[in-house]
C-alpha atoms as a PDB file:
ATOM      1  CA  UNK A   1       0.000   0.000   0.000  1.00  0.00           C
ATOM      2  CA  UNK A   2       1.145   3.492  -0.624  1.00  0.00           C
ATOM      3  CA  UNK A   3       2.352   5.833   1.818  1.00  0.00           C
ATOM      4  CA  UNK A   4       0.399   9.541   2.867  1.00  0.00           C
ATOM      5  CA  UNK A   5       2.934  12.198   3.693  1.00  0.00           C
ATOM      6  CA  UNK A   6       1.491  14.542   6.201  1.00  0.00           C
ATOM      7  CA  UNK A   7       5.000  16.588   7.138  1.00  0.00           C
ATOM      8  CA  UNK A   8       8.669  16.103   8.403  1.00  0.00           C
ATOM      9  CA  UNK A   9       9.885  16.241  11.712  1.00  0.00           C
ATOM     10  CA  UNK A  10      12.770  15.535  13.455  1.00  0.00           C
ATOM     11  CA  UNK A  11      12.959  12.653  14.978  1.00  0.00           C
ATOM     12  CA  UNK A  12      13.350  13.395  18.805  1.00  0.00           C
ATOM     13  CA  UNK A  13      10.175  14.988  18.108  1.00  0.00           C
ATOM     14  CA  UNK A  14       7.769  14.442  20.646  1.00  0.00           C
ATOM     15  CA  UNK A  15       5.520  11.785  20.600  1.00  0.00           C
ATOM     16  CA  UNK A  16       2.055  12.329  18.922  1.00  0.00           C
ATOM     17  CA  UNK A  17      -0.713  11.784  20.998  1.00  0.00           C
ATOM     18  CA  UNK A  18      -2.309   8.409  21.305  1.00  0.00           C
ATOM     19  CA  UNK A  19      -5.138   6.930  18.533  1.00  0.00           C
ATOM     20  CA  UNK A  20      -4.363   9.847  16.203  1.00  0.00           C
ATOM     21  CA  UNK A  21      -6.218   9.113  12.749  1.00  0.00           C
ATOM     22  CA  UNK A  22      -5.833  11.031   9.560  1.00  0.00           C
ATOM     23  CA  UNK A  23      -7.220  10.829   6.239  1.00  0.00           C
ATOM     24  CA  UNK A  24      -9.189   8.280   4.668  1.00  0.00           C
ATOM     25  CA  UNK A  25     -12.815   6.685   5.356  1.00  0.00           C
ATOM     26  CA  UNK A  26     -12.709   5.498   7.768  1.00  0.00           C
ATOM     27  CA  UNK A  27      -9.627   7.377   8.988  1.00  0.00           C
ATOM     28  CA  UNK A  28      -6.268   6.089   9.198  1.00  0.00           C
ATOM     29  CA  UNK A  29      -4.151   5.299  12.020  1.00  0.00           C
ATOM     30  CA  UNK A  30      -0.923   8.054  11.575  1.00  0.00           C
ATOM     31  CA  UNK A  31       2.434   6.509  12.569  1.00  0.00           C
ATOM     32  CA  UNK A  32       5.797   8.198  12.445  1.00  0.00           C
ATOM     33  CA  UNK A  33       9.061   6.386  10.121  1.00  0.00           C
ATOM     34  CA  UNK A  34      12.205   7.327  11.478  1.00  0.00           C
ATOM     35  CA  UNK A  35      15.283   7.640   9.389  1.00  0.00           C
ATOM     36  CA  UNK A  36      18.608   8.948  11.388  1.00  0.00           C
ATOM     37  CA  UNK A  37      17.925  12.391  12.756  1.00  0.00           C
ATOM     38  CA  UNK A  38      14.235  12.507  10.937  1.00  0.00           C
ATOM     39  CA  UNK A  39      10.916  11.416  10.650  1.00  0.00           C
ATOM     40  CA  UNK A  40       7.865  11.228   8.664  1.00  0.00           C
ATOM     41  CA  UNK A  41       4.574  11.769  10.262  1.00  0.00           C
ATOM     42  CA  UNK A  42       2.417   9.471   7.573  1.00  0.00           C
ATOM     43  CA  UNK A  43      -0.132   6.728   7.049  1.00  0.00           C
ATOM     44  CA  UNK A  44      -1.620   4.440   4.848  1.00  0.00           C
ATOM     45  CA  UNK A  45      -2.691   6.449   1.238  1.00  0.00           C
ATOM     46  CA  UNK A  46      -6.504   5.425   1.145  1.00  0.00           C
ATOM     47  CA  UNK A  47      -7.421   4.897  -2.462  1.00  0.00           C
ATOM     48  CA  UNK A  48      -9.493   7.276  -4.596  1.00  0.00           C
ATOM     49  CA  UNK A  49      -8.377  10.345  -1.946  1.00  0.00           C
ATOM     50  CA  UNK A  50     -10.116  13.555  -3.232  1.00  0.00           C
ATOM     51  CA  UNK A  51      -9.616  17.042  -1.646  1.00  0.00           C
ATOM     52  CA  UNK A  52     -12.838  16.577   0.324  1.00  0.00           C
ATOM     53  CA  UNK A  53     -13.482  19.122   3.024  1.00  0.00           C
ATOM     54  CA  UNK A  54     -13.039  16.315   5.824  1.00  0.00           C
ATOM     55  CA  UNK A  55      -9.714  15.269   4.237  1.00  0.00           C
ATOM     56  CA  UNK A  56      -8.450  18.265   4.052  1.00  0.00           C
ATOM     57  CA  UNK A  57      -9.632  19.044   7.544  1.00  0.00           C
ATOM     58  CA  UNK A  58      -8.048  15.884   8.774  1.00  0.00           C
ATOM     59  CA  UNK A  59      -4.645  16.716   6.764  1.00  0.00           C
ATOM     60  CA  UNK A  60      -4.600  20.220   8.601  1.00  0.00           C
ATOM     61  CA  UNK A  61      -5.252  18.347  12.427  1.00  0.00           C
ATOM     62  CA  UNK A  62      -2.408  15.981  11.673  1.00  0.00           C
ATOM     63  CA  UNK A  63      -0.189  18.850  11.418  1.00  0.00           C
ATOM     64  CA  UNK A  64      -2.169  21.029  14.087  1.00  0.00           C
ATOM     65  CA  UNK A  65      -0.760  18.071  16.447  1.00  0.00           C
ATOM     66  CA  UNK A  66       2.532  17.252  15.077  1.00  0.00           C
ATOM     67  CA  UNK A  67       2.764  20.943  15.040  1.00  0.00           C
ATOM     68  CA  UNK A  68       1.714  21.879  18.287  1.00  0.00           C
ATOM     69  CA  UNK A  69       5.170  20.283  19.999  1.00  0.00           C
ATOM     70  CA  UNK A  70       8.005  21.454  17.691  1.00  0.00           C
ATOM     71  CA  UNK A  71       8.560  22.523  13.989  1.00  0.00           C
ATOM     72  CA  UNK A  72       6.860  20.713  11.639  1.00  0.00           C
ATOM     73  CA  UNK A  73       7.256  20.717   7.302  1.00  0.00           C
ATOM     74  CA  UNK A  74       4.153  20.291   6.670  1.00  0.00           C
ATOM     75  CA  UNK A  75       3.542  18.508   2.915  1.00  0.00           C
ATOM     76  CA  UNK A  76       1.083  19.982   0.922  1.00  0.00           C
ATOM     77  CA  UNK A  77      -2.941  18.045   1.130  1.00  0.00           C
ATOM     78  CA  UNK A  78      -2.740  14.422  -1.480  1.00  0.00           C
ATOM     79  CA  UNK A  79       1.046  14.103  -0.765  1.00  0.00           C
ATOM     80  CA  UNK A  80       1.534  10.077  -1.343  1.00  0.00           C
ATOM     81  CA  UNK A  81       4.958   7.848  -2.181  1.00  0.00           C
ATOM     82  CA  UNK A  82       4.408   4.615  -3.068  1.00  0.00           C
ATOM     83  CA  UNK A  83       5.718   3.160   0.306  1.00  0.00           C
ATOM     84  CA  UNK A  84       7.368   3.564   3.399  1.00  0.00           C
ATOM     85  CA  UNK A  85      11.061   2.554   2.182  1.00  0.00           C
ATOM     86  CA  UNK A  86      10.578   5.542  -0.127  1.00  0.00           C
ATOM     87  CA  UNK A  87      10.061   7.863   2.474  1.00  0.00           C
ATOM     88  CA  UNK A  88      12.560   7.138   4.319  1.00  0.00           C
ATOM     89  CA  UNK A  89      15.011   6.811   1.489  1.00  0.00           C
ATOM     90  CA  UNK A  90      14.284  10.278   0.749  1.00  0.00           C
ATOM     91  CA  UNK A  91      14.790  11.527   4.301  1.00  0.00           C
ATOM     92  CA  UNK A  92      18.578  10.091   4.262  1.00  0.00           C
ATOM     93  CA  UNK A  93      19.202  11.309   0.866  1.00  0.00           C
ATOM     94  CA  UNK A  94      17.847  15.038   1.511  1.00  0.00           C
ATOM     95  CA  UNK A  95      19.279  15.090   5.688  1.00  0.00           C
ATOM     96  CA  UNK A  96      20.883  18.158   5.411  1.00  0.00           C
ATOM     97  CA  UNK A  97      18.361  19.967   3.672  1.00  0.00           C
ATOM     98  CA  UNK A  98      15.459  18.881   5.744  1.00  0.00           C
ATOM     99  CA  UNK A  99      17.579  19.691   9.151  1.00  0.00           C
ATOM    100  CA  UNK A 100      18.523  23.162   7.581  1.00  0.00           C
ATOM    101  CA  UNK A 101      14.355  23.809   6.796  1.00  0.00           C
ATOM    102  CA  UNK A 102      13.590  22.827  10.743  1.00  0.00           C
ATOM    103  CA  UNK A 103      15.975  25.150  12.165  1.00  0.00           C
ATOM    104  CA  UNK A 104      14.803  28.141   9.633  1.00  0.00           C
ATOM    105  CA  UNK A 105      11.114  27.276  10.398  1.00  0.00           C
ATOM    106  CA  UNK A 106      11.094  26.487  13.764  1.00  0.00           C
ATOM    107  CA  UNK A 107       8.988  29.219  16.083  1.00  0.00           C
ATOM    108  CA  UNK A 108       7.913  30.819  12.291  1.00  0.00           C
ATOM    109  CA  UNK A 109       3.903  30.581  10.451  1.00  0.00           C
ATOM    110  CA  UNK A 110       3.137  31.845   6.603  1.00  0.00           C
ATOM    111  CA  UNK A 111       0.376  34.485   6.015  1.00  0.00           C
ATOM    112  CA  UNK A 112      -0.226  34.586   2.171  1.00  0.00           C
ATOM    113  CA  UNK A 113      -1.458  38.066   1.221  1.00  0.00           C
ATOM    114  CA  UNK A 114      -3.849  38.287  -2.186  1.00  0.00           C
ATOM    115  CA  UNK A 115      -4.881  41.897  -3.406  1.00  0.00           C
ATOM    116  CA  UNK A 116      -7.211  42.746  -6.295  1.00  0.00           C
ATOM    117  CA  UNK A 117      -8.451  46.284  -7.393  1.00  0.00           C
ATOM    118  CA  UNK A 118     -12.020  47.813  -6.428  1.00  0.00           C
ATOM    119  CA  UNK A 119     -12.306  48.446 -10.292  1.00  0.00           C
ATOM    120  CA  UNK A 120     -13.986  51.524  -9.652  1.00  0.00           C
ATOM    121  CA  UNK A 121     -12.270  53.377  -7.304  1.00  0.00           C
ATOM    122  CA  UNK A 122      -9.036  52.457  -9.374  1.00  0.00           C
ATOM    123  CA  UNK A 123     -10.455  53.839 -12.549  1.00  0.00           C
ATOM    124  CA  UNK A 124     -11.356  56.785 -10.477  1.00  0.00           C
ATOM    125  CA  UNK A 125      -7.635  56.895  -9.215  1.00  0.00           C
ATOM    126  CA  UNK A 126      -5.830  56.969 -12.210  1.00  0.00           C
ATOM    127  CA  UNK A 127      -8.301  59.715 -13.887  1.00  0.00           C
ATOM    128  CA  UNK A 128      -7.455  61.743 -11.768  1.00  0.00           C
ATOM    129  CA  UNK A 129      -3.523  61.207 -11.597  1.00  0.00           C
ATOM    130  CA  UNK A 130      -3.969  61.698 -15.361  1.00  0.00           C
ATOM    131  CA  UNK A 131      -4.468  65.113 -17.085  1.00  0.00           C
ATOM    132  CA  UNK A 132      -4.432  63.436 -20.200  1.00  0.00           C
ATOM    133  CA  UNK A 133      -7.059  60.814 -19.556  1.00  0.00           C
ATOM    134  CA  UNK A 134      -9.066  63.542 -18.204  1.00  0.00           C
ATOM    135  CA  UNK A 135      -8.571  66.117 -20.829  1.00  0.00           C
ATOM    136  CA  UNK A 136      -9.011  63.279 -23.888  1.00  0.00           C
ATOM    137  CA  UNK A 137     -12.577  62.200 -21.660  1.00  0.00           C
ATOM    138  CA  UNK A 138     -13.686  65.830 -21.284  1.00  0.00           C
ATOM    139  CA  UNK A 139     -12.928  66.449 -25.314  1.00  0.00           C
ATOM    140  CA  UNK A 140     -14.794  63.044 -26.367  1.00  0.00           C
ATOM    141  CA  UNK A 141     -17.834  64.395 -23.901  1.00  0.00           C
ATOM    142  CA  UNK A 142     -18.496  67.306 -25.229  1.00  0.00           C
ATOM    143  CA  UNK A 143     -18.194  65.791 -28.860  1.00  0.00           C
ATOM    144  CA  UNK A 144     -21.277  63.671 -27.759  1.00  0.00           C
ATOM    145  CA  UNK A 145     -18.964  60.725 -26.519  1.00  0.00           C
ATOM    146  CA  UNK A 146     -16.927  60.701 -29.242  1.00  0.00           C
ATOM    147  CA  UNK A 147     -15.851  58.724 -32.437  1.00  0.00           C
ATOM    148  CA  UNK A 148     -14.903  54.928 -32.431  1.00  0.00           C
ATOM    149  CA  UNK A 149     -11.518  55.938 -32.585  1.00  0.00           C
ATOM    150  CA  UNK A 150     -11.090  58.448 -29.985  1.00  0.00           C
ATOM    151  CA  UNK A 151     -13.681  56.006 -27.800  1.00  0.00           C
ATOM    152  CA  UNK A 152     -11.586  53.430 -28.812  1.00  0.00           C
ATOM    153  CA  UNK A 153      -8.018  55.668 -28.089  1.00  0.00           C
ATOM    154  CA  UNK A 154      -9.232  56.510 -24.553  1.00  0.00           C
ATOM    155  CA  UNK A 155     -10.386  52.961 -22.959  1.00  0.00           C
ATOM    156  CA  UNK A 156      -6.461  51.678 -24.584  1.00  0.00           C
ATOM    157  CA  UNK A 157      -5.056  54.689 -22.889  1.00  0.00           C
ATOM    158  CA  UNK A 158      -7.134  53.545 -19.229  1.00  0.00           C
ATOM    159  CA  UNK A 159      -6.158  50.211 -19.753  1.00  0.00           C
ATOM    160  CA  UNK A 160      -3.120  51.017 -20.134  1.00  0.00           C
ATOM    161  CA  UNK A 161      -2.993  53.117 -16.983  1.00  0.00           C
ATOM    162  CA  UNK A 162      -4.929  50.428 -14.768  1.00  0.00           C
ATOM    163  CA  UNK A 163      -2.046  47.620 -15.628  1.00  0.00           C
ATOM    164  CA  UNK A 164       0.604  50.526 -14.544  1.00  0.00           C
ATOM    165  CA  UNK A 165      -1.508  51.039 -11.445  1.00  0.00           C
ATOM    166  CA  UNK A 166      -1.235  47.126 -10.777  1.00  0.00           C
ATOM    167  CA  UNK A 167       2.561  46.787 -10.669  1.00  0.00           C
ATOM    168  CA  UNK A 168       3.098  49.718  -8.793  1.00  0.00           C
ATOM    169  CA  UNK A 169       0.490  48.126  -6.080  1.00  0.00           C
ATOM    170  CA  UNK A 170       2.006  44.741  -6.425  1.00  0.00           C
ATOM    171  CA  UNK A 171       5.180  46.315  -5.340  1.00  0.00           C
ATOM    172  CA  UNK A 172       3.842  48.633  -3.037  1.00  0.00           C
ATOM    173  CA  UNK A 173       2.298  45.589  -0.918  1.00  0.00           C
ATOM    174  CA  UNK A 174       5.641  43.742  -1.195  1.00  0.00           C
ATOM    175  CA  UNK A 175       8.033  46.284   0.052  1.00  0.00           C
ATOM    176  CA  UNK A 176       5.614  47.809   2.939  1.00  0.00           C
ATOM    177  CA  UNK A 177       5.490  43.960   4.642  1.00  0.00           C
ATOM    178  CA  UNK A 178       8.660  42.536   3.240  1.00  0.00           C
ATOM    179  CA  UNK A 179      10.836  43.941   6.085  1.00  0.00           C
ATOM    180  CA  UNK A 180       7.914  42.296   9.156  1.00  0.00           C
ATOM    181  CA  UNK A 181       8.965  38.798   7.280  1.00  0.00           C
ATOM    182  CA  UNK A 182      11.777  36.800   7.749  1.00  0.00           C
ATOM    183  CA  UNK A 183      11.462  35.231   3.896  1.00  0.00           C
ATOM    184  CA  UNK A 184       9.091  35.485   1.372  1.00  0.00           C
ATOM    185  CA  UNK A 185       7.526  33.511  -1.680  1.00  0.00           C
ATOM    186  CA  UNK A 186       5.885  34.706  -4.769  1.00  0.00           C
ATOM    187  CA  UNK A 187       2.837  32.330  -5.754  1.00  0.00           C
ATOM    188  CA  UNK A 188       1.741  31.742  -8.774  1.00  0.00           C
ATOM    189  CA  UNK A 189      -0.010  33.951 -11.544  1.00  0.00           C
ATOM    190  CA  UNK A 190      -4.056  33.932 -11.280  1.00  0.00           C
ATOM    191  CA  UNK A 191      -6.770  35.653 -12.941  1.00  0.00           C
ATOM    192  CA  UNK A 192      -8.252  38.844 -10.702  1.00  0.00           C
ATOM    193  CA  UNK A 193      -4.940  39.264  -7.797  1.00  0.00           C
ATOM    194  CA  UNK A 194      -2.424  41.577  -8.912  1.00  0.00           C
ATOM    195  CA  UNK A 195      -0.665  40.162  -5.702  1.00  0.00           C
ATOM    196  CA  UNK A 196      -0.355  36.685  -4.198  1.00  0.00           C
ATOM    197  CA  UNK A 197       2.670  36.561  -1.589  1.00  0.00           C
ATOM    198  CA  UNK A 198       3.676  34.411   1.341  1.00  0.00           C
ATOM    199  CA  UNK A 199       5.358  35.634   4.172  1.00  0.00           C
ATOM    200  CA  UNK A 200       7.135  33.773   6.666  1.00  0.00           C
ATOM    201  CA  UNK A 201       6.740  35.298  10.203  1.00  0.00           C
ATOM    202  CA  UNK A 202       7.946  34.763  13.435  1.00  0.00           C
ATOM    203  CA  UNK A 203       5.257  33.742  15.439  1.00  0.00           C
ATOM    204  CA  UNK A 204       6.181  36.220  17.792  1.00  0.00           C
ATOM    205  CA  UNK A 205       5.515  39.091  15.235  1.00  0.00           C
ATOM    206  CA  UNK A 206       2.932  37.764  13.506  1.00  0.00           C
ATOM    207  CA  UNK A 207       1.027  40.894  15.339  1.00  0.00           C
ATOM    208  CA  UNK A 208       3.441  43.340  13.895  1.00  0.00           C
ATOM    209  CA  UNK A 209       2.696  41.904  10.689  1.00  0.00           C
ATOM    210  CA  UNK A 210      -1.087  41.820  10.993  1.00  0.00           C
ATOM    211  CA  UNK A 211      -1.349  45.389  11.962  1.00  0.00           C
ATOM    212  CA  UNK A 212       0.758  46.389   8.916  1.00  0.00           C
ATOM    213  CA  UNK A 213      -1.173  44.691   6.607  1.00  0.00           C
ATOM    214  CA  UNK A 214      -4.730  46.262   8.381  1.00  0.00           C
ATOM    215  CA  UNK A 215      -2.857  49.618   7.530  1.00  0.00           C
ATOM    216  CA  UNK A 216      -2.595  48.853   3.970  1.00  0.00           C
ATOM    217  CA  UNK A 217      -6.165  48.201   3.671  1.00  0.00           C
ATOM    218  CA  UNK A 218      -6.715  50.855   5.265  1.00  0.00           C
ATOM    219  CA  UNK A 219      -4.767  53.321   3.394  1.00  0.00           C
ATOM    220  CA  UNK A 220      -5.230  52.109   0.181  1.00  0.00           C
ATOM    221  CA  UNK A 221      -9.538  51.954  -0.506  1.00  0.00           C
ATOM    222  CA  UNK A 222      -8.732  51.227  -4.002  1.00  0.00           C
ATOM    223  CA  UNK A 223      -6.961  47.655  -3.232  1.00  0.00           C
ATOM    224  CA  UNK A 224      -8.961  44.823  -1.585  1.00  0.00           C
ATOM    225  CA  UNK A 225      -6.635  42.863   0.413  1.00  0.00           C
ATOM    226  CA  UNK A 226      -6.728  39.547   1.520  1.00  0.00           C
ATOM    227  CA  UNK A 227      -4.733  37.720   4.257  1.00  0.00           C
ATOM    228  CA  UNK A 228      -4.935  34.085   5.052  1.00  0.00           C
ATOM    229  CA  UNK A 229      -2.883  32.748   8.151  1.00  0.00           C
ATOM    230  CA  UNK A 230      -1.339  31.709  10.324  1.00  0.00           C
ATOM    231  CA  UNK A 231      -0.542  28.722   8.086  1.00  0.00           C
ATOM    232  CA  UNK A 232       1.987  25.898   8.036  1.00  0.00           C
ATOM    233  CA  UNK A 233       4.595  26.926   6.486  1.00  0.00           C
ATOM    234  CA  UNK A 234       4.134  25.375   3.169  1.00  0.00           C
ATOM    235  CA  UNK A 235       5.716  27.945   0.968  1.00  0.00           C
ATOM    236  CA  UNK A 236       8.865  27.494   2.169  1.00  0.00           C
ATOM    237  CA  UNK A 237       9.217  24.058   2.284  1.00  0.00           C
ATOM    238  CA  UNK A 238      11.024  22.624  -0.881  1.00  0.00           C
ATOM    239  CA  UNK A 239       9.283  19.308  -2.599  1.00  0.00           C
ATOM    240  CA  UNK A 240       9.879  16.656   0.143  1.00  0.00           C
ATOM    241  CA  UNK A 241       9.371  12.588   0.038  1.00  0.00           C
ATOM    242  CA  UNK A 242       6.265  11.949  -1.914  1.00  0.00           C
ATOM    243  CA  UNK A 243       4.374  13.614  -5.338  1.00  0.00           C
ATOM    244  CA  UNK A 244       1.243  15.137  -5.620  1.00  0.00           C
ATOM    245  CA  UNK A 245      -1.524  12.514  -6.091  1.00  0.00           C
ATOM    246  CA  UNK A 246      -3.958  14.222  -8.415  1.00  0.00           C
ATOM    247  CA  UNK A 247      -5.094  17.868  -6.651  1.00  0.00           C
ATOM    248  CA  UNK A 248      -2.946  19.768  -4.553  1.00  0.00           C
ATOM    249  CA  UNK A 249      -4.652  22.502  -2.273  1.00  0.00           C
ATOM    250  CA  UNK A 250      -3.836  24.452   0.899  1.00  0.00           C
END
C-alpha cells in the first residue's frame, strides 16, 4: 500500500498523541518512520483520496498536532509515495536539507497576502492622476462621446494606466510587509490578484505583521486585500518525500 505524507519532523520529536487518525474513510491510524535524525509523520494512502473538506480538515489536524510540539514541514494536502522505504530513502538522501528547513522554520507561520483592485475606485484613481485621460474624456464628452476611434483611443489609454496602477500596487504591498517577514515567496499567476505573496513570520511578530497589513487596507480603498494565516509553512518548504496525487490545495 502506498504511503500519505502529512510533514517532516525531526525525529526526537515528541511523541504524537495516542489513537491519532488522519485521512481516509474510515480514517487512518498516523504513525511516524524514522530515518537517522528525521521522521515522517504518515499513514496508509486510502485509495481514490479527493480534496474533500473532511480530508483536508483531517490533513490540517495531523499537522495542528505534530505541530503543536516542535517545527513541523508540513507537505502539501494528497502528498503520497508509493511506500514507506521511499520515504525514508528520501529523508537520508535530503538530511541536510530537511535539518537546515527545521531550524529556519522552527517558532515561524506563513500568512499569504492576495490583493485585487475595487475596479472603480481604481479607474477613479488613475483619472485623476492623469491630465491626459481627463482632458481626452472631457474632449470626447463634449463631442457627444466621441468617435470609435477616440472612444476606442481613450479605454487603450485607461487600460493602459490600470495595468501601470497594478505593478506599482504589487510592489507597493511587497516592500511595505517585506521587512515584518523573515522570507518570502511569490505564488503563482491567477486571474483577478495583482498580488499573491507568502510571508514567513515569526510567530512572535505575527502581530506586527497583521497590523501592517490592516494599515494597507486601510490606506489604500482602491486595493482589496486579503490575508490568510497563520498557516503551516508550506511555501517554504522545498518538494519533500512523496508527489502530488492528483489535486494539490492548501
Amino acid at each position: 500500500m502506498s504511503t500519505y505524507v502529512y510533514g517532516i519532523v525531526a525525529s526526537s520529536h515528541p511523541d504524537l498523541p495516542d489513537g491519532l487518525a488522519g485521512v481516509g474513510d474510515p480514517a487512518l491510524p498516523v504513525r511516524v518512520l524514522k530515518e537517522g535524525t528525521l521522521a515522517a509523520v504518515v499513514s496508509d494512502a486510502p485509495e481514490g483520496l479527493r480534496p474533500k473538506r473532511r480530508e483536508l480538515l483531517a490533513h490540517q489536524t495531523v499537522l495542528a498536532e505534530a505541530g503543536a510540539d516542535g517545527c513541523v514541514l508540513p507537505m502539501r494536502f494528497g502528498s503520497v509515495a508509493p511506500d514507506d522505504s521511499s520515504v525514508t530513502g528520501v529523508l537520508a538522501e535530503r538530511t541536510e536539507h530537511y535539518e537546515e528547513r527545521l531550524r529556519a522554520l522552527d517558532g515561524k507561520v506563513e500568512y499569504n497576502i492576495k490583493a485585487s483592485h475595487v475596479e472603480e475606485a481604481v479607474l477613479h484613481q488613475v483619472m485623476a492622476e492623469s491630465p491626459e485621460l481627463r482632458g481626452l474624456a472631457e474632449a470626447n464628452r463634449q463631442s457627444g462621446g466621441g468617435s470609435y476611434e477616440q472612444k476606442l483611443q481613450l479605454g487603450e489609454m485607461v487600460a493602459a494606466a490600470v495595468k501601470a496602477k497594478e505593478a506599482e500596487d504589487a510592489a507597493d504591498v511587497q516592500q511595505n510587509l517585506e521587512p515584518l517577514a523573515a522570507a518570502t515567496s511569490v505564488g503563482p499567476e491567477s486571474t483577478g490578484w495583482l498580488v499573491n505573496v507568502s510571508f514567513l513570520v515569526d510567530r512572535d511578530s505575527a502581530a506586527q505583521f497583521l497590523e501592517a497589513a490592516e494599515e494597507l487596507r486601510k490606506g489604500r480603498p482602491h486595493l482589496e486585500l486579503r490575508v490568510n494565516g497563520p498557516l503551516p509553512p508550506y511555501s517554504f518548504v522545498e518538494p519533500g518525500p512523496a508527489e502530488p496525487a492528483g489535486t494539490t490545495t492548501e
